[in-house]
Protein backbone atom coordinates (compact mmCIF):
# COMPACT_ATOMS: atom_id res chain seq x y z
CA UNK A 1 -13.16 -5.30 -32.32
CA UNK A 2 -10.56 -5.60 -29.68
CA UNK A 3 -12.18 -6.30 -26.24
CA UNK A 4 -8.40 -6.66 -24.51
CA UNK A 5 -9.21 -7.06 -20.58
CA UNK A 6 -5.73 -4.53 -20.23
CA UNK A 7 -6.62 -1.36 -19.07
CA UNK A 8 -4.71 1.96 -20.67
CA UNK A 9 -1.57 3.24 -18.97
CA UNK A 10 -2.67 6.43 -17.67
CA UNK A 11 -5.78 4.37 -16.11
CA UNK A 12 -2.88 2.19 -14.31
CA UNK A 13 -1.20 5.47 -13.93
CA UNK A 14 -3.98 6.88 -11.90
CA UNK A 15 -4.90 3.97 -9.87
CA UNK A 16 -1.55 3.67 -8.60
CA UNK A 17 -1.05 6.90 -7.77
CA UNK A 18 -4.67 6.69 -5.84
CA UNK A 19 -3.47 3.30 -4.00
CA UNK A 20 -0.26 4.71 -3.02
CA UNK A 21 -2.20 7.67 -1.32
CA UNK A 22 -4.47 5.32 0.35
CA UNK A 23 -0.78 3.82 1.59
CA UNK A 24 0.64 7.30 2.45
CA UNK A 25 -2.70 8.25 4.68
CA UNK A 26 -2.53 5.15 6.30
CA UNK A 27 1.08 5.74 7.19
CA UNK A 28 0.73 9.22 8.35
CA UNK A 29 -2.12 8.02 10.86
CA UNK A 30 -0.56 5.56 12.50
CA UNK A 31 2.79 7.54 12.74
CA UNK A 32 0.47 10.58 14.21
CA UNK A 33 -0.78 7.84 16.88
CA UNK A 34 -4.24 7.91 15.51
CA UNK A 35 -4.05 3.89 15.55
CA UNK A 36 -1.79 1.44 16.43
CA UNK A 37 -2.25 -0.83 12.91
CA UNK A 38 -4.06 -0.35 9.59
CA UNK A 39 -4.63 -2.48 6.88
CA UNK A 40 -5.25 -1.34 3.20
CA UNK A 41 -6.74 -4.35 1.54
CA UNK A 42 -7.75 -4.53 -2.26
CA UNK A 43 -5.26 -2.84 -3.78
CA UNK A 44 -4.75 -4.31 -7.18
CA UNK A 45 -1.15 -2.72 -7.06
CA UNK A 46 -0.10 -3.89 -3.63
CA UNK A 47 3.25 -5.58 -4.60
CA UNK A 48 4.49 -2.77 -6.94
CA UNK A 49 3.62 0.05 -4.16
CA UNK A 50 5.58 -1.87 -1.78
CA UNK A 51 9.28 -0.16 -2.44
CA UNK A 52 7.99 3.40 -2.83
CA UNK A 53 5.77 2.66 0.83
CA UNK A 54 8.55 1.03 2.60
CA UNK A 55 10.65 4.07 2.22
CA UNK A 56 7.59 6.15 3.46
CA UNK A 57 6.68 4.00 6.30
CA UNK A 58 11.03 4.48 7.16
CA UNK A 59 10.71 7.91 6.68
CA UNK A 60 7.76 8.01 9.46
CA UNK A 61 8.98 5.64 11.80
CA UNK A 62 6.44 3.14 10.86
CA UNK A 63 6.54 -0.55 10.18
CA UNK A 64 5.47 -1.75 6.44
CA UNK A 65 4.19 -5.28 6.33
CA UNK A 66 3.26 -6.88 3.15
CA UNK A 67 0.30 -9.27 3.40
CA UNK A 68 0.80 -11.64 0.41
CA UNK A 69 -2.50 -12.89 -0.83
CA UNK A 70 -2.66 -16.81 -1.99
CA UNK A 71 -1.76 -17.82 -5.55
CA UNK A 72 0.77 -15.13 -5.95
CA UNK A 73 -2.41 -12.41 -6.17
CA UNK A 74 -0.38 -9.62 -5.01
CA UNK A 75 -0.53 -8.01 -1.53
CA UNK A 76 -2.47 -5.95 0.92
CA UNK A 77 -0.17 -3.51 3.46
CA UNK A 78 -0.43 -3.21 6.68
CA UNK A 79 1.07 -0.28 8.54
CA UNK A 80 2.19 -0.86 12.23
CA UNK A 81 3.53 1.41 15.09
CA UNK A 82 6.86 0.31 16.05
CA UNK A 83 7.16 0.31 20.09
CA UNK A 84 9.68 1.14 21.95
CA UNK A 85 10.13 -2.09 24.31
């Protein structure tokens, strides 16, 4: 009986898509000046959401910060208003 830890693709499928909406809703408040920084911690994806959120946080005017967790355990986002200084 095969009791592989792996989950199926469409169950990575899905929770990718669901983390990179977390990343998207986090980028459109803080680009609609709801808040000035968020933070989406536990994503289990974190570092492969990280090219298809960059160009979402450039497309809003946002800044996209990775937040590398220890041991090489991925990364949280955070999502920051850019001011004008």
């Amino acid at each position: 009986m095969d009791q592989s830890t792996e989950q199926p693709a469409s169950s990575v499928g899905r929770t990718l898509d669901q983390e990179l909406n977390l990343v998207r809703e986090a980028i459109a408040l803080v680009a609609s000046g709801g808040s000035r920084r968020v933070v989406v911690g536990g994503l289990r994806f974190g570092e492969a959401l990280l090219v298809p959120a960059q160009m979402l946080a450039t497309e809003a005017g946002v800044r996209l910060i990775p937040l590398w967790m220890p041991d090489d355990a991925g990364a949280d986002i955070a999502v920051e208003r850019i001011d004008d200084d």
